[in-house]
Protein backbone atom coordinates (compact mmCIF):
# COMPACT_ATOMS: atom_id res chain seq x y z
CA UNK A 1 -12.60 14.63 -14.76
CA UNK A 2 -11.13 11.44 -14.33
CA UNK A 3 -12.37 9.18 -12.16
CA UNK A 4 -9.80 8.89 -8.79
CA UNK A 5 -7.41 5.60 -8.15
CA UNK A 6 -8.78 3.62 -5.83
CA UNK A 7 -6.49 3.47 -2.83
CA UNK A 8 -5.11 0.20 -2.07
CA UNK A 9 -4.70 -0.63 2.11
CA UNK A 10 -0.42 0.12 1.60
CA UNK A 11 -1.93 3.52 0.55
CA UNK A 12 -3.80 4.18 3.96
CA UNK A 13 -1.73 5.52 6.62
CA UNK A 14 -1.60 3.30 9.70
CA UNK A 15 -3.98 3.86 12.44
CA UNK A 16 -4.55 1.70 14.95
CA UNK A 17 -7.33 2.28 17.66
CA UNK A 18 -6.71 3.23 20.63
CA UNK A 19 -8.74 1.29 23.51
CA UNK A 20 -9.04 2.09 27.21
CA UNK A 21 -9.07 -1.93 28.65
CA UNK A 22 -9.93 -2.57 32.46
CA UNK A 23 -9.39 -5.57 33.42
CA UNK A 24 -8.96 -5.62 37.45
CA UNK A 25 -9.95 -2.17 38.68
CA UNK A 26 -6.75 -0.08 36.63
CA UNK A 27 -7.51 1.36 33.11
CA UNK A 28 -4.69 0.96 30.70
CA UNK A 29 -4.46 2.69 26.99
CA UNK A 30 -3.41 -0.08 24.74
CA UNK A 31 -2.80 0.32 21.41
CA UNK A 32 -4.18 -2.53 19.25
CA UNK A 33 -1.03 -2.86 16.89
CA UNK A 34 -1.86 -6.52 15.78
CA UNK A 35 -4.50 -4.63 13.63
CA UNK A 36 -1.87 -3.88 11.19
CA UNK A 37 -2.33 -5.66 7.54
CA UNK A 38 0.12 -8.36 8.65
CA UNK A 39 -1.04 -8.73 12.00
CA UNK A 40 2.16 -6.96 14.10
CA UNK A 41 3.62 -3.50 15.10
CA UNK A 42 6.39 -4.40 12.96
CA UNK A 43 4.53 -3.49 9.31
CA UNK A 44 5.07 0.07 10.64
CA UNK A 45 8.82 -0.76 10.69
CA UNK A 46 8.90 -2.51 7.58
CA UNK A 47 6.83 -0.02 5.40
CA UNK A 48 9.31 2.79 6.58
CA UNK A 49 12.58 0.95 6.13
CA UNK A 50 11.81 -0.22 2.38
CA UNK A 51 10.01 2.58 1.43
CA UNK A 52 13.01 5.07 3.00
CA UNK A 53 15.33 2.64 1.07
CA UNK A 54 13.66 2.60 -2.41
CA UNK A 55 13.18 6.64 -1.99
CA UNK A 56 16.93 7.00 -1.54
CA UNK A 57 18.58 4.17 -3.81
CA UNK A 58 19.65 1.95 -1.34
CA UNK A 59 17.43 -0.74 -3.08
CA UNK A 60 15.37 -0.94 -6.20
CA UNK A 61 12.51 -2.90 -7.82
CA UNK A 62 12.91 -7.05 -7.91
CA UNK A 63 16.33 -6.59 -5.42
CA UNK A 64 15.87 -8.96 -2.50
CA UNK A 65 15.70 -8.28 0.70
CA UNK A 66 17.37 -10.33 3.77
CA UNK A 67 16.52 -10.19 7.58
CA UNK A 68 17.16 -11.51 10.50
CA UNK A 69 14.26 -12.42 12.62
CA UNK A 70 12.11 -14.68 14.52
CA UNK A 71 9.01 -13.95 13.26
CA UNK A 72 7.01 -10.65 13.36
CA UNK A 73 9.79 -8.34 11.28
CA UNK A 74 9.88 -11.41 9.13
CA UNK A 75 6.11 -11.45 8.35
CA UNK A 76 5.92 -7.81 7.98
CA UNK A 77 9.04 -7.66 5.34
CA UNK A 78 7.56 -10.27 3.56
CA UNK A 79 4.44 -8.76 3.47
CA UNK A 80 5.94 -5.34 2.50
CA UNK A 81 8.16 -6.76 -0.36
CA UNK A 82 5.31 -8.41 -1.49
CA UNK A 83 3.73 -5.02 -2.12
CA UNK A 84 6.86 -2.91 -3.19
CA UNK A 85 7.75 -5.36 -5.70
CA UNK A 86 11.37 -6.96 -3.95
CA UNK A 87 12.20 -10.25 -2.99
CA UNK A 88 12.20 -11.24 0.82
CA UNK A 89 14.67 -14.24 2.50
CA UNK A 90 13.93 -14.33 5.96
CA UNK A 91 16.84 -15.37 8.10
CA UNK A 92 15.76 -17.46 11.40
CA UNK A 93 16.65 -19.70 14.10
CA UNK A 94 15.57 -22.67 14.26
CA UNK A 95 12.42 -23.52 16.79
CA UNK A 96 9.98 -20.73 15.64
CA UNK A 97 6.50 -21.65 14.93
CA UNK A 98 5.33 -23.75 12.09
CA UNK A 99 2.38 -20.61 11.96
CA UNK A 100 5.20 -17.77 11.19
CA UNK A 101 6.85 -19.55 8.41
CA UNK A 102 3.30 -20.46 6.87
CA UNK A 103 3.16 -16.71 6.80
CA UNK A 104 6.13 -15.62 5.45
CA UNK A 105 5.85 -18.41 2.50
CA UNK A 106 2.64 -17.13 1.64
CA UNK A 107 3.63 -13.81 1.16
CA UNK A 108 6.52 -15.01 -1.18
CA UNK A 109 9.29 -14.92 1.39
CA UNK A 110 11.55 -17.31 1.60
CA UNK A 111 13.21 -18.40 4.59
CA UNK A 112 17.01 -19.61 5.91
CA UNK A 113 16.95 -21.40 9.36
CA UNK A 114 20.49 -21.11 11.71
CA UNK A 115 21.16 -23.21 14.33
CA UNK A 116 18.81 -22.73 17.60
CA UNK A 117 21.66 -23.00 19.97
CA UNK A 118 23.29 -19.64 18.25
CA UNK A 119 20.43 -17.83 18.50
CA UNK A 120 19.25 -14.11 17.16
CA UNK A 121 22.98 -13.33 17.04
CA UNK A 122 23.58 -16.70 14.62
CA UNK A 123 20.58 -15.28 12.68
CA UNK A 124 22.34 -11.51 12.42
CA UNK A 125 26.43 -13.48 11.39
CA UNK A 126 24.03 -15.38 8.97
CA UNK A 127 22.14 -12.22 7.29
CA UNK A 128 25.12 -10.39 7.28
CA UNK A 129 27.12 -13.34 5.46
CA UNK A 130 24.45 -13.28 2.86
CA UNK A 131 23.80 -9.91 2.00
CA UNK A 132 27.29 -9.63 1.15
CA UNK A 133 27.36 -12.65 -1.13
CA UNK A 134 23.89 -11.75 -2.89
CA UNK A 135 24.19 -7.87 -2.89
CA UNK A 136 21.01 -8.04 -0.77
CA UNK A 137 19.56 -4.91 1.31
CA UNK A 138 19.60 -5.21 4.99
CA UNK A 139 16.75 -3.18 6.85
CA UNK A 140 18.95 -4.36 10.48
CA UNK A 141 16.05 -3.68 11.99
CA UNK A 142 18.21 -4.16 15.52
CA UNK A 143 20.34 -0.97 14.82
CA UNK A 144 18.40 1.27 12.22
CA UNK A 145 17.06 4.27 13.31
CA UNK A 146 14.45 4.15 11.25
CA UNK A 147 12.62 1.64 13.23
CA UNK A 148 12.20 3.97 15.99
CA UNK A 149 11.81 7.07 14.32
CA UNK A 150 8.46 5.11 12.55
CA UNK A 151 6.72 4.78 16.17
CA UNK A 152 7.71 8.40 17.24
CA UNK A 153 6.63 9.87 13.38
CA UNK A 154 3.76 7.76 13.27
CA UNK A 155 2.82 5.47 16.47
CA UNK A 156 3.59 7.96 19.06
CA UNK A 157 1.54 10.68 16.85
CA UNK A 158 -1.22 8.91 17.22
CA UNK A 159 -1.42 8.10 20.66
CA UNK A 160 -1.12 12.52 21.58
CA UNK A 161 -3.65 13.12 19.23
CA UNK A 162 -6.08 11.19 20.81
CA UNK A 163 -4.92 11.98 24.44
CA UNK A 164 -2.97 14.79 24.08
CA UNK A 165 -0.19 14.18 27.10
CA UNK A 166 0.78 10.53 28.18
CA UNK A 167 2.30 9.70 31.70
CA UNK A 168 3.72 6.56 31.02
CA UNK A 169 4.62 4.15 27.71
CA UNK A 170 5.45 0.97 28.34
CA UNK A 171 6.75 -2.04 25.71
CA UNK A 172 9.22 -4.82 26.25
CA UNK A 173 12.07 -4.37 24.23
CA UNK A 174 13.07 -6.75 21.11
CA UNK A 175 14.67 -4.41 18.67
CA UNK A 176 13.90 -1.68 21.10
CA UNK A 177 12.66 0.52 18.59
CA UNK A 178 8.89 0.79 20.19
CA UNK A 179 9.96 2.01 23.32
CA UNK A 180 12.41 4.60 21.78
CA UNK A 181 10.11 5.88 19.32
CA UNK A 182 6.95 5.97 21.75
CA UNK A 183 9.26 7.39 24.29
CA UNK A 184 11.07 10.04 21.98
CA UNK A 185 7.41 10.48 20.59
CA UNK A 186 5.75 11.52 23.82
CA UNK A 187 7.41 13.86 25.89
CA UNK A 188 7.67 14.08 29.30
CA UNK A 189 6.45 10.64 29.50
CA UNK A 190 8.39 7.70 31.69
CA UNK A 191 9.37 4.49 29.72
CA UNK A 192 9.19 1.58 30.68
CA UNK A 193 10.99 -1.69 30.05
CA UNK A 194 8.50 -4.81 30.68
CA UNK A 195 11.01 -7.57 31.19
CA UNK A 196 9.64 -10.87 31.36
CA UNK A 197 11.41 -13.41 33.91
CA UNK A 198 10.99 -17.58 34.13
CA UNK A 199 12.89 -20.31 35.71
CA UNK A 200 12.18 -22.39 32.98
CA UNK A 201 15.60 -24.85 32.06
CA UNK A 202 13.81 -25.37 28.64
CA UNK A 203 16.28 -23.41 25.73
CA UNK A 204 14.44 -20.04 24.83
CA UNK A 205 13.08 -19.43 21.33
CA UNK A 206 15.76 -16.92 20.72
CA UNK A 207 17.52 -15.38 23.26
CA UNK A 208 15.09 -14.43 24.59
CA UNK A 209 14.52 -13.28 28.53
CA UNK A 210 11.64 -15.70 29.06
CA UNK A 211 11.90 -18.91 26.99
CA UNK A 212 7.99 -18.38 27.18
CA UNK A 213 7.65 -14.73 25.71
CA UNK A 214 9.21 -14.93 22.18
CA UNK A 215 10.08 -11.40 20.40
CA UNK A 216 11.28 -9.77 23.94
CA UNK A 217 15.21 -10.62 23.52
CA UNK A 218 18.31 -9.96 25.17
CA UNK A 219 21.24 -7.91 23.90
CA UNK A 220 20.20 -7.69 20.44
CA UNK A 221 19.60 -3.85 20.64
CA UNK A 222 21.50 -1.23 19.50
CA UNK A 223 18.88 1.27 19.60
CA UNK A 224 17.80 0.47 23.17
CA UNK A 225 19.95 2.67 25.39
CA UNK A 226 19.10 3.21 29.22
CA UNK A 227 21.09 5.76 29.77
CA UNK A 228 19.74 7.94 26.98
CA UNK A 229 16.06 7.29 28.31
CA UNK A 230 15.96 9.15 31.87
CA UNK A 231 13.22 7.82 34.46
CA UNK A 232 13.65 4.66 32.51
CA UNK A 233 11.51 1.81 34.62
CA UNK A 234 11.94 -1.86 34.71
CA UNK A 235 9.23 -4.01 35.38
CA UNK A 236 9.65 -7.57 35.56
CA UNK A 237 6.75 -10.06 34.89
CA UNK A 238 6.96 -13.43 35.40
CA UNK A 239 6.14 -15.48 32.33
CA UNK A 240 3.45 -17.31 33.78
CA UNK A 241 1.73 -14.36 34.64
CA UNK A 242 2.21 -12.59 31.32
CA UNK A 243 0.42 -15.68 29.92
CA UNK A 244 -2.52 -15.57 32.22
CA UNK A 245 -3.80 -12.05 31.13
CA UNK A 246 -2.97 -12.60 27.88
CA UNK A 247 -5.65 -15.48 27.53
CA UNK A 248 -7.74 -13.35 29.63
CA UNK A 249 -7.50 -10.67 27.51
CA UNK A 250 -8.04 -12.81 24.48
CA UNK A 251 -11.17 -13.86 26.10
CA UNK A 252 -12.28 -10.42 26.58
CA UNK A 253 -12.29 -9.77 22.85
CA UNK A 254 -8.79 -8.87 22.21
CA UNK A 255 -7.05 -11.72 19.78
CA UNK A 256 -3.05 -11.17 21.21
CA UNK A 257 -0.29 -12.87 21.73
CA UNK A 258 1.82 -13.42 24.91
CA UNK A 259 3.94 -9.83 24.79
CA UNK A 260 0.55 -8.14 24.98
CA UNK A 261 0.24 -10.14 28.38
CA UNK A 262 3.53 -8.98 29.34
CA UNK A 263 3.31 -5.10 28.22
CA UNK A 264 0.01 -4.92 30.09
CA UNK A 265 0.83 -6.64 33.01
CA UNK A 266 3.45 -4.15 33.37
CA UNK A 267 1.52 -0.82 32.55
CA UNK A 268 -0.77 -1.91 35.38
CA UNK A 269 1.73 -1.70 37.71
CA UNK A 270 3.47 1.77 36.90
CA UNK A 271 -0.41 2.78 36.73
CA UNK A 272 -0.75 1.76 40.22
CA UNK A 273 2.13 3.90 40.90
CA UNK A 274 0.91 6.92 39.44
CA UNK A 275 -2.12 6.86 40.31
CA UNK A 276 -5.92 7.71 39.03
CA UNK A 277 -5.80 10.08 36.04
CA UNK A 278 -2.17 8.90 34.64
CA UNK A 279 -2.67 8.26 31.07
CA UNK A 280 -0.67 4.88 30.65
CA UNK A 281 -0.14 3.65 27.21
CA UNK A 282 1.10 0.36 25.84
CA UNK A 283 0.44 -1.42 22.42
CA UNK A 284 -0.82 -4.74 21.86
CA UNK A 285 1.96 -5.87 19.32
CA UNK A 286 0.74 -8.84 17.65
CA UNK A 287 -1.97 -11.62 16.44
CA UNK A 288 -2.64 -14.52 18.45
CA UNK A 289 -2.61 -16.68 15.48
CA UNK A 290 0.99 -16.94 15.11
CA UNK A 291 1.11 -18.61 18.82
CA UNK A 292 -1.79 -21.39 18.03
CA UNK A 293 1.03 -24.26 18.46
CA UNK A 294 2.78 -23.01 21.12
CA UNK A 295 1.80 -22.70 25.03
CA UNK A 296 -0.53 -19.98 25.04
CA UNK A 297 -2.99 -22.03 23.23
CA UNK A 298 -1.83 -25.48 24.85
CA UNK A 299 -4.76 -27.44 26.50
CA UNK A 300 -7.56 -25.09 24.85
């Protein structure tokens, strides 16, 4: 008999633990997504997308690959390409941190910078623009419902099948495909939007709702549809806040960055609400070490 492959890590389905954390008296399921081989919830997305594409012809060996993104996706598609065996160009406003584009480089991506004042939206014109002129494949990771239906195949699976019923999944919303798929994933569950808030007159990142949160945007969406989530919550955190328990959480042995302040911030609350024996899940969505220049690690 011969002797089996050796699986590789892009053979290994993704699963993340699972990890009751208690920080002030309220116990909140978080699922610790920045344990993914690129460090975000967003190599789930990525895998799916290309792989989906590649299974059906919409892209093939050594094609490239161009995306629109401030960081995570971009870092995850790179990574992913890198393994499928396409070509990444990352498409980005200008601003993010020097630590994302490291990334992205050394996975082989390259990356196109729009102007900051435009925005995600500039970033989107600017993919769009190119994929026309190169003949590259767009994963639009903003409107494809493949990002979503990853978490509710895959993320949302794995959250049941360790509890079994879920009150309550909470996520801010970037591409909005977390909180779909977790919410379409888990049924009978109430989402929740975790909506970070500043009064900050610095420019945001992005356009972003919190100049301090980056990844959590504004009306960049098109899978994100309140009316088609009913008992949809909105919980608002301020920034400052969301920044506080994510270094505290950090220094409890977690190693996040600042959206994993914000989405627990907010599953505490709508915990509170529901009371003791609500299963309340939210995911941890990325590595700290793609924030080391910006303010969550400022004065350590």
């Amino acid at each position: 008999m011969a002797d089996p492959k050796p699986l590789s890590a892009f053979d290994i389905p993704y699963a993340t633990p699972l990890v009751r954390i208690e920080l002030d008296g309220t116990g909140i399921w978080c699922k610790l997504e920045y344990l993914n081989p690129s460090g975000s919830t967003k190599d789930r997305i990525a895998r799916y997308i290309l792989e989906h594409a590649l299974a059906n012809g919409l892209a093939r060996k050594g094609d490239l690959v161009v995306e629109a993104s401030s960081g995570s996706t971009s870092i995850a598609m790179a990574l992913a390409c890198a393994r499928l065996g396409l070509r990444f160009e990352a498409v980005m406003p200008e601003g993010v941190t020097n630590e994302r584009t490291l990334m992205i480089r050394a996975f082989g991506g390259a990356i196109r910078f729009t102007p900051k004042a435009a925005g995600i939206a500039g970033a989107l014109r600017e993919s769009e623009r190119l994929a026309v002129e190169t003949g590259a494949f767009l994963p639009r990771q903003f409107s494809n419902p493949l990002n979503a239906e990853a978490h509710r195949l895959g993320t949302a699976r794995e959250i049941l099948g360790v509890l079994g019923n879920v009150a309550a999944v909470v996520s801010g919303v970037g591409t909005g495909g977390t909180l779909v798929g977790l919410f379409e994933g888990c049924p009978g569950s109430i989402p929740v939007f975790a909506r970070p808030t500043d009064h900050l007159t610095e420019d945001p990142e992005c356009c972003s709702f919190s100049a301090r949160i980056p990844g959590v945007v504004e009306c960049a969406s098109e899978l994100f549809r309140p009316s088609h989530m009913p008992g949809l919550e909105t919980i608002e955190v301020p920034a400052s806040v969301a920044i506080h328990a994510t270094r505290r959480i950090i220094a409890s042995g977690y190693p996040v960055g600042p959206s994993s302040g914000l989405n627990y911030c907010a599953a505490v609350e709508i915990a509170k609400r529901l009371g003791p024996g609500a299963n309340v899940v939210t995911v941890f969505p990325d590595r700290m070490e793609r924030y080391f220049s910006g303010e969550l690690f400022r004065g350590m």
